[in-house]
C-alpha atoms as a PDB file:
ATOM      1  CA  UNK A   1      50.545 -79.378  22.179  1.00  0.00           C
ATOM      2  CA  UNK A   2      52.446 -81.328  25.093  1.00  0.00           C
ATOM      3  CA  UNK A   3      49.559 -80.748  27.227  1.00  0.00           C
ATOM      4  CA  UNK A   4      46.944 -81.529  24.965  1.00  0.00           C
ATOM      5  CA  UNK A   5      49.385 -85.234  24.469  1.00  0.00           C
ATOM      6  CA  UNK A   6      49.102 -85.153  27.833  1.00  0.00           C
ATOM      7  CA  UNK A   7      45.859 -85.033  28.347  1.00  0.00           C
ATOM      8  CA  UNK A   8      45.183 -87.637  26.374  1.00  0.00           C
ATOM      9  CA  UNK A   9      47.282 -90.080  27.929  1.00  0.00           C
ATOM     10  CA  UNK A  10      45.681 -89.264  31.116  1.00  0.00           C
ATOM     11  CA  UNK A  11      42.177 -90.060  29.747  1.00  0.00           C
ATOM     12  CA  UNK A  12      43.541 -93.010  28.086  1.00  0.00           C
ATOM     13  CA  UNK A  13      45.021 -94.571  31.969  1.00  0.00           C
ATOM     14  CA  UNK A  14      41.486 -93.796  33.120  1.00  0.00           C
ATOM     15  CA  UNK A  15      39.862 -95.550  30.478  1.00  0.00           C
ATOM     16  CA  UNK A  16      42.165 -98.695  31.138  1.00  0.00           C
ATOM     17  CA  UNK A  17      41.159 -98.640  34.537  1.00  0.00           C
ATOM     18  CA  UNK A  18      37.377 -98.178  34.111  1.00  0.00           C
ATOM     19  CA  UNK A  19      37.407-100.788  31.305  1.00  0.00           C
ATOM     20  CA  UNK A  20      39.608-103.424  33.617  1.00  0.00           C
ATOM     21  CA  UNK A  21      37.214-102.654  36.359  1.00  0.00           C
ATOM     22  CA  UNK A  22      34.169-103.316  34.442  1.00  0.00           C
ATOM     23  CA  UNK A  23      35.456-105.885  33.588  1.00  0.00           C
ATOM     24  CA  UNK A  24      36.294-107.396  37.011  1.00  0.00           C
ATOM     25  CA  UNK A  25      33.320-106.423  38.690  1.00  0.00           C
ATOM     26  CA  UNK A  26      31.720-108.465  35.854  1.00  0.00           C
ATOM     27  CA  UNK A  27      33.370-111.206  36.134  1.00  0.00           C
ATOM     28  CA  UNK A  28      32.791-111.070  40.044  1.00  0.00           C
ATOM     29  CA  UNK A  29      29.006-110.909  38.936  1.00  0.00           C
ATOM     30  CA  UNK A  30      29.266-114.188  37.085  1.00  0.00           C
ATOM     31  CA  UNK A  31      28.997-112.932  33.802  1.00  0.00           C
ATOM     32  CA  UNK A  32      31.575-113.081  31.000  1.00  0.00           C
ATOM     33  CA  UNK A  33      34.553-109.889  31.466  1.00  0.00           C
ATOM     34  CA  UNK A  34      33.907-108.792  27.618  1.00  0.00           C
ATOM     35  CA  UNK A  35      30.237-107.278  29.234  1.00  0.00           C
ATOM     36  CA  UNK A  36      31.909-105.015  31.660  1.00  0.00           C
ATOM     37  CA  UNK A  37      34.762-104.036  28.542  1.00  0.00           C
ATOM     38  CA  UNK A  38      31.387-103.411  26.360  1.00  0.00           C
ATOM     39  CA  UNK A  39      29.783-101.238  29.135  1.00  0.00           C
ATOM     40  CA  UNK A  40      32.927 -99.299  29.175  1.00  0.00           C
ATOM     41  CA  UNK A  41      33.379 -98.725  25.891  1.00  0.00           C
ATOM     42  CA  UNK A  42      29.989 -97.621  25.951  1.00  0.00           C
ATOM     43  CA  UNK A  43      30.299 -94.745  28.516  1.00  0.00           C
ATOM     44  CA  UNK A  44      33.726 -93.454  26.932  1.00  0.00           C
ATOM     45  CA  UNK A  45      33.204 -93.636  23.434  1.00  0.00           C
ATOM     46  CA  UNK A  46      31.311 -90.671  23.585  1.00  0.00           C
ATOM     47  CA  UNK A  47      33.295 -88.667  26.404  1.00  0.00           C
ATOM     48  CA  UNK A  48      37.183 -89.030  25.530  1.00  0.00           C
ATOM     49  CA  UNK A  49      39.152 -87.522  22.889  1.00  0.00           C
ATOM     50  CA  UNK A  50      40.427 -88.262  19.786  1.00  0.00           C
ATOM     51  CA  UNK A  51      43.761 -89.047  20.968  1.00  0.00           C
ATOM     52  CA  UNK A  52      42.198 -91.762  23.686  1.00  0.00           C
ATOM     53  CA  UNK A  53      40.479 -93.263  20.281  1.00  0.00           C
ATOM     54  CA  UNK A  54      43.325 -94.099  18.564  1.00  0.00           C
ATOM     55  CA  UNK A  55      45.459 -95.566  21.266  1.00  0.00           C
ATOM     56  CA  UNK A  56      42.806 -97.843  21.934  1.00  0.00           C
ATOM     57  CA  UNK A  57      42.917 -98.719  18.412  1.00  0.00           C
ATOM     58  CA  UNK A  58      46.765 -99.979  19.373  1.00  0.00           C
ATOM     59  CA  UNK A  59      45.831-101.958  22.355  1.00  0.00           C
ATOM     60  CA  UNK A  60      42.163-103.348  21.119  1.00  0.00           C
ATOM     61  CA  UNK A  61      44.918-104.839  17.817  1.00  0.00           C
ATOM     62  CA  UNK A  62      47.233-106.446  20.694  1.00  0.00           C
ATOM     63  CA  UNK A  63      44.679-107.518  22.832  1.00  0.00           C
ATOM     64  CA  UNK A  64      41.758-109.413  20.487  1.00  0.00           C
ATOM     65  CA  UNK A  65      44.210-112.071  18.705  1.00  0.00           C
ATOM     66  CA  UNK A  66      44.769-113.087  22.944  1.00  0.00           C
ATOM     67  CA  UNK A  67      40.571-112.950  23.135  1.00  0.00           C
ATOM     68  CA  UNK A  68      39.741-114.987  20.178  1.00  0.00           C
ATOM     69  CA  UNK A  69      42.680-117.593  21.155  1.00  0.00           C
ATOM     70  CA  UNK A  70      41.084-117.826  24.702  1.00  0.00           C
ATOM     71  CA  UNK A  71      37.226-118.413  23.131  1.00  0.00           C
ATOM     72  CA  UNK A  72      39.062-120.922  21.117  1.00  0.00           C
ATOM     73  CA  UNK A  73      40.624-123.062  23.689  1.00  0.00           C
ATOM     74  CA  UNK A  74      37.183-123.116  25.392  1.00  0.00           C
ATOM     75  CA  UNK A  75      35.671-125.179  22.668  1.00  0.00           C
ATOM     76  CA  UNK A  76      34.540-128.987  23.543  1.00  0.00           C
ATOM     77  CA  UNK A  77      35.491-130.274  20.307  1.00  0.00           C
ATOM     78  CA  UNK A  78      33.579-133.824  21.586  1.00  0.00           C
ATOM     79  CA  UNK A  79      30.722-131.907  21.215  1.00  0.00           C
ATOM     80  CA  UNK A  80      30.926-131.708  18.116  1.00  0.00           C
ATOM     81  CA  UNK A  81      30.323-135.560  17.222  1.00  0.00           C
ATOM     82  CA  UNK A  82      26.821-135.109  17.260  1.00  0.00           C
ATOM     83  CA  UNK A  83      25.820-135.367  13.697  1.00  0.00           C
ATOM     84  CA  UNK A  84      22.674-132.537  14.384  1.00  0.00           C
ATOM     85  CA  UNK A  85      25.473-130.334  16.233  1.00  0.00           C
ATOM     86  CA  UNK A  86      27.929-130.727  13.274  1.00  0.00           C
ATOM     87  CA  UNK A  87      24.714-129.669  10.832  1.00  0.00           C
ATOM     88  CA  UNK A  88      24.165-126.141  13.066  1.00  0.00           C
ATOM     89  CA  UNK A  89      27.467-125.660  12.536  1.00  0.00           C
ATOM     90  CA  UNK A  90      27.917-125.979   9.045  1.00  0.00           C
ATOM     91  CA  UNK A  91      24.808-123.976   8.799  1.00  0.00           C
ATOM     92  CA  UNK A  92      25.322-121.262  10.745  1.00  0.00           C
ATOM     93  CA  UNK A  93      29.106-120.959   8.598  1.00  0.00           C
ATOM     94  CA  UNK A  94      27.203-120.954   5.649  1.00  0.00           C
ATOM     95  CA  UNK A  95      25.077-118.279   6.364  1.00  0.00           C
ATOM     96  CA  UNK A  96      27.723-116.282   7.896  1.00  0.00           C
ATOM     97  CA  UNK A  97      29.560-116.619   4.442  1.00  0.00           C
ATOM     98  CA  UNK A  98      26.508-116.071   2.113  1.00  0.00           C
ATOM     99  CA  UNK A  99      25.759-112.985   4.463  1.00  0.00           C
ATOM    100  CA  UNK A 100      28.894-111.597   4.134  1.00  0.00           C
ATOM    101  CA  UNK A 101      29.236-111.840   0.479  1.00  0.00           C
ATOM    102  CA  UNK A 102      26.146-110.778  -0.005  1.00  0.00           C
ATOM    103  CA  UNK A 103      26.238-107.645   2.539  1.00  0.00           C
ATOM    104  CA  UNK A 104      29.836-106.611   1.555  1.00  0.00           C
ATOM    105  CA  UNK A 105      29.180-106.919  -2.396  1.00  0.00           C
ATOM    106  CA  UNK A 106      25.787-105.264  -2.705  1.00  0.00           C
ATOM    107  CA  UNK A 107      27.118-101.953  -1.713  1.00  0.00           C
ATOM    108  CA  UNK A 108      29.687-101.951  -5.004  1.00  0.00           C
ATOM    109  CA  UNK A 109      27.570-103.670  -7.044  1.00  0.00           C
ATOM    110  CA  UNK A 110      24.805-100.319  -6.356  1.00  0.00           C
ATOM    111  CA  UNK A 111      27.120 -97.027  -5.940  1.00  0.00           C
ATOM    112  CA  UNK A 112      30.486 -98.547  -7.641  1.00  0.00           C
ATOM    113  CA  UNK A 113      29.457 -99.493 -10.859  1.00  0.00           C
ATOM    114  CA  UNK A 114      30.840-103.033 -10.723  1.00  0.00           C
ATOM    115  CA  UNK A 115      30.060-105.904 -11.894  1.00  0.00           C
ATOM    116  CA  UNK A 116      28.001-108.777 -10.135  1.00  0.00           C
ATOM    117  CA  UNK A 117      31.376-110.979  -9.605  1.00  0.00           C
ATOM    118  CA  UNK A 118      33.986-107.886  -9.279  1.00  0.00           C
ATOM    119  CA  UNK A 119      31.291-107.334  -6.207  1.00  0.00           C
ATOM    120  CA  UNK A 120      31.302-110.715  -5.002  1.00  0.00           C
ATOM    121  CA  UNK A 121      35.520-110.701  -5.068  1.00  0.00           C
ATOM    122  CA  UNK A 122      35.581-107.519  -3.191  1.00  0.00           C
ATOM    123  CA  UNK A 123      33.148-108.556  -0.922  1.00  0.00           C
ATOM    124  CA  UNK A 124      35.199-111.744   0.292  1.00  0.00           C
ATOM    125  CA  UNK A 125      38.529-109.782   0.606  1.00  0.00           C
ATOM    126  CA  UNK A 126      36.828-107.011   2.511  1.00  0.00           C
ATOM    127  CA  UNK A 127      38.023-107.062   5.943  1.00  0.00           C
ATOM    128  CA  UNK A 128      34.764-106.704   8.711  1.00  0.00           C
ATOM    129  CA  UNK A 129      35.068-104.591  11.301  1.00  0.00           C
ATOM    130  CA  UNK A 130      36.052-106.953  14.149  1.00  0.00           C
ATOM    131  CA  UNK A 131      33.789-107.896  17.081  1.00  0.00           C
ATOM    132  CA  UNK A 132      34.099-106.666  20.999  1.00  0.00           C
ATOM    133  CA  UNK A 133      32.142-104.205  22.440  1.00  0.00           C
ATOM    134  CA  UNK A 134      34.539-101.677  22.645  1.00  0.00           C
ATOM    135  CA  UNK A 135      35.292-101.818  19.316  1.00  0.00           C
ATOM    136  CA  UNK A 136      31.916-101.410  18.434  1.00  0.00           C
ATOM    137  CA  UNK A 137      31.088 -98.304  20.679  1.00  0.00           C
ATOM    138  CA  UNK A 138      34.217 -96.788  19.537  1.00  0.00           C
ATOM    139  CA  UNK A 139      32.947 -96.799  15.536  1.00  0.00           C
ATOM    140  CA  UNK A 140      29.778 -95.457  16.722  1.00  0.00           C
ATOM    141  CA  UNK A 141      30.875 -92.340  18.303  1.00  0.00           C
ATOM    142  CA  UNK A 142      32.322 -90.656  14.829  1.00  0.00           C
END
C-alpha cells in the first residue's frame, strides 16, 4: 500500500510540472496560461491514477477562488457605461440563469417525480460543476 501512495504522489509531482509547463510555454506563446493547464489536463486525465485524481481535486479547490479573483480584477468596469454593453450583459446573465434553471430542473422534474417548482428550487441550489479545463478533462475520464 505505501508504494502504491507512493506512486501516486510521484504521478501527481509530474502532473504539477507538466501542467505548470503548459502553462508557461503558453503563456510564452501569447496565449492565456489556463490553455496550456487545459492541454494538460487533457493528456493526464486519461493516464494517471485514481490517487493523482483526487489530489488534484485538493489543489484545483485552492487554486480556482485565486483564478476567478485574477479574471475579476481584469475587468474595465468603464466599459461598462455603454448603455448597448450594459444590455449584452444583462442578457447574457439572463440566459445563463434561465439556462441553468432550466437545465438543472428538467432532469428532476423527468426521472424524480417532482414537481415543476420543487424542480425549479433544486435546480437553483444545485451547485455546477466549476469551469477550467482541467477540471473538465478530469470529469470526463470516469
Amino acid at each position: 500500500m505505501q508504494a502504491t501512495l507512493r506512486a501516486g504522489e510521484v504521478q501527481f509531482n509530474f502532473a504539477l510540472l507538466i501542467l505548470f509547463g503548459l502553462s508557461v510555454v503558453a503563456v510564452f506563446s501569447g496565449v492565456a496560461a489556463i490553455i496550456g493547464a487545459f492541454l494538460a489536463g487533457m493528456v493526464l486525465a486519461e493516464t494517471v491514477d485514481r490517487r493523482v485524481h483526487d489530489l488534484a481535486s485538493g489543489i484545483s479547490e485552492l487554486l480556482v477562488p485565486f483564478f476567478l479573483a485574477g479574471i475579476g480584477l481584469h475587468i474595465d468596469l468603464g466599459s461598462l457605461g455603454s448603455r448597448s454593453t450594459f444590455t449584452l450583459m444583462l442578457i447574457i446573465l439572463a440566459a445563463a440563469i434561465v439556462s441553468k434553471l432550466i437545465g438543472c430542473g428538467l432532469e428532476p422534474t423527468a426521472w424524480g417525480g417532482r414537481t415543476c417548482c420543487a424542480s425549479v428550487w433544486h435546480g437553483a441550489a444545485r451547485r455546477s460543476w466549476n469551469g477550467g479545463g482541467t477540471v473538465g478533462a478530469e470529469h470526463g475520464s470516469h
